[in-house]
N, C-alpha and C. Protein backbone atom coordinates (compact mmCIF):
# COMPACT_ATOMS: atom_id res chain seq x y z
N UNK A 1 0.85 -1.17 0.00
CA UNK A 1 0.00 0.00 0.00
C UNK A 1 0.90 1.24 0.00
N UNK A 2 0.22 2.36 -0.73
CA UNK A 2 1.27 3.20 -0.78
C UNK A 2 -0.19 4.47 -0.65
N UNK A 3 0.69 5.39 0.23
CA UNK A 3 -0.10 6.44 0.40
C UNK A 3 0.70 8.27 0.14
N UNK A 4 0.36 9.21 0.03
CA UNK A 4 0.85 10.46 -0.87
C UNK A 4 -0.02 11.31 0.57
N UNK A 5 1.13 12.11 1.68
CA UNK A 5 0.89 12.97 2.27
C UNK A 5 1.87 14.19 1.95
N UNK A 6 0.76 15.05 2.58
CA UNK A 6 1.75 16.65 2.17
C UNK A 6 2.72 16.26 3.09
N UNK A 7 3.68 17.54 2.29
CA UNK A 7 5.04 17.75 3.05
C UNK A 7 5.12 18.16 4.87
N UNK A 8 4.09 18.71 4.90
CA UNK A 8 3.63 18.76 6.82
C UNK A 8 3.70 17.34 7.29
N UNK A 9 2.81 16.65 6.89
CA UNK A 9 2.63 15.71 7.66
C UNK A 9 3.51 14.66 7.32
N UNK A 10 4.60 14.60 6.45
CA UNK A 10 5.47 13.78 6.02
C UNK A 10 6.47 14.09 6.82
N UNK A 11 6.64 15.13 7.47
CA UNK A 11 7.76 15.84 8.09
C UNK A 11 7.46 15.51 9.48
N UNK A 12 5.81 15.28 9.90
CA UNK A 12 5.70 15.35 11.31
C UNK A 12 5.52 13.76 11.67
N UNK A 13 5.37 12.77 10.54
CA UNK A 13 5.74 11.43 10.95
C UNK A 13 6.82 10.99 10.61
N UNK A 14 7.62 11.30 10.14
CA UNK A 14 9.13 11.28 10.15
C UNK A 14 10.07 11.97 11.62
N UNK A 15 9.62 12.75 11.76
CA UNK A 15 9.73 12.90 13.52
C UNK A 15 9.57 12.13 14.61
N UNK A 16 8.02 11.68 14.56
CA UNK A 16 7.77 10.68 15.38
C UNK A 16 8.55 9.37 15.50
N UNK A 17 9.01 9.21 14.25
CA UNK A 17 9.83 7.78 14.00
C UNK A 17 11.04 8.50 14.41
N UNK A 18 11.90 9.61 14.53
CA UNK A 18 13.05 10.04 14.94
C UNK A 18 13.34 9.94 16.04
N UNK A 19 11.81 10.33 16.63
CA UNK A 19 12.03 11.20 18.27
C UNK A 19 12.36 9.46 19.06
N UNK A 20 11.87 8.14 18.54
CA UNK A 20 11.79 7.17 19.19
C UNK A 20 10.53 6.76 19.40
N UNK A 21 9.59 7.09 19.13
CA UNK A 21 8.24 6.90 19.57
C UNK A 21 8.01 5.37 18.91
N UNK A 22 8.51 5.60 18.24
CA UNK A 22 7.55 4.34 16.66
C UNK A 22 9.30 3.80 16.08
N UNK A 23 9.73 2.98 15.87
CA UNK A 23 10.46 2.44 14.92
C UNK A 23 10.23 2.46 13.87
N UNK A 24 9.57 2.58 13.41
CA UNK A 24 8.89 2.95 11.06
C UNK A 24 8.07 3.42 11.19
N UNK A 25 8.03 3.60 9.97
CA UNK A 25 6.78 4.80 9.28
C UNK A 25 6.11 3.47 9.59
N UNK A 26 5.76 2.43 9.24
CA UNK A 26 4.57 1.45 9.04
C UNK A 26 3.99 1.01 10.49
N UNK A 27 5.10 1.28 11.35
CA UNK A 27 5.02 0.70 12.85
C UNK A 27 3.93 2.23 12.98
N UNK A 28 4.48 3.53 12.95
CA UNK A 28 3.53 4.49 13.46
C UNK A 28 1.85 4.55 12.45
N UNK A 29 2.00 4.17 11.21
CA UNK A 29 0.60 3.85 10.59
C UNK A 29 -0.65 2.61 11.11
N UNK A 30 0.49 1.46 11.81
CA UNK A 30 -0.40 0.77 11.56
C UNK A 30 -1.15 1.10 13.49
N UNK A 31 -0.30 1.91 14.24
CA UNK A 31 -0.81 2.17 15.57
C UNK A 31 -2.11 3.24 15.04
N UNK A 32 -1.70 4.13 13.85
CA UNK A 32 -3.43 4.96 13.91
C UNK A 32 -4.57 3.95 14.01
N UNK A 33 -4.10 2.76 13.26
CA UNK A 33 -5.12 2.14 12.26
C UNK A 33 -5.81 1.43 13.45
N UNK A 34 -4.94 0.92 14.22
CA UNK A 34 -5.38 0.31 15.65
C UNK A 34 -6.25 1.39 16.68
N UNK A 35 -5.90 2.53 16.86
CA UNK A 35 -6.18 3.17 17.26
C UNK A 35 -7.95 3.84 16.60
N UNK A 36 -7.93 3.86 15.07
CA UNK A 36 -9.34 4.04 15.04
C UNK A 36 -9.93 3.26 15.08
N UNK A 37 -9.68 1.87 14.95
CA UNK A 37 -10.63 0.39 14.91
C UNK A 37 -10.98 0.34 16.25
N UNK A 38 -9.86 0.68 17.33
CA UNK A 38 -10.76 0.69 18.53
C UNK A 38 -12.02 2.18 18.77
N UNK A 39 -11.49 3.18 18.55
CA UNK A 39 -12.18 4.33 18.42
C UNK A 39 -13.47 3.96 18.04
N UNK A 40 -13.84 3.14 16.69
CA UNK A 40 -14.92 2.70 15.95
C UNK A 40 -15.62 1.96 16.88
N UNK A 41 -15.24 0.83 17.70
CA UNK A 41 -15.65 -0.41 18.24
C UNK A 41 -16.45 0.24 19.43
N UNK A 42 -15.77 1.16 19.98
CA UNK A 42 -16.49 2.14 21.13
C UNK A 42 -17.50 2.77 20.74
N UNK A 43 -17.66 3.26 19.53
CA UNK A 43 -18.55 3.98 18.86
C UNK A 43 -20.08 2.83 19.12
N UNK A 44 -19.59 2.11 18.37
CA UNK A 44 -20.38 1.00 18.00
C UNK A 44 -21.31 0.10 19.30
N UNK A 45 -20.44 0.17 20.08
CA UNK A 45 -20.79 -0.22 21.46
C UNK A 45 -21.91 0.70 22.22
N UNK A 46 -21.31 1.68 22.21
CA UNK A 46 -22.19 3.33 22.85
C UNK A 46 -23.22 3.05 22.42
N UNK A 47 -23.49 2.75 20.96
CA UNK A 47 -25.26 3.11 19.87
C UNK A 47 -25.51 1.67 20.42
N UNK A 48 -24.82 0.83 20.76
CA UNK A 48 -25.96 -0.31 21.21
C UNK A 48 -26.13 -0.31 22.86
N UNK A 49 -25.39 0.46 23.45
CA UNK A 49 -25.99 0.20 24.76
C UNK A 49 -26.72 1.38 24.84
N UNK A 50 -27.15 2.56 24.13
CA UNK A 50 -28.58 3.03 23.72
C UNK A 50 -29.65 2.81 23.64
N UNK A 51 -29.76 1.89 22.83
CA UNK A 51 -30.96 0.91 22.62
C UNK A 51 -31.47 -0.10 22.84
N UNK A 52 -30.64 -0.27 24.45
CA UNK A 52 -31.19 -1.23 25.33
C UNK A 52 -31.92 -0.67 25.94
């Protein structure tokens, strides 16, 4: 997979992988990706304990 970000944000995850946070660019992508699937799952959870 290949993805095309501006020069901001190419600059500010290239940091993150500098500062130590993340070891790769793919290591810090695939933590968003984790990060909204849980985001989602909560979502999802909330609208059903609504409508109990």
């Amino acid at each position: 997979m290949n993805i095309s970000l501006p020069d901001s944000m190419k600059v500010y995850v290239e940091e993150q992988v500098a500062s130590g946070s993340y070891s790769s660019v793919s290591e810090y992508f695939c933590e968003l990706v984790r990060l909204d699937q849980k985001r989602k799952a909560q979502e999802v959870s909330k609208v059903c304990c609504w409508r109990v």
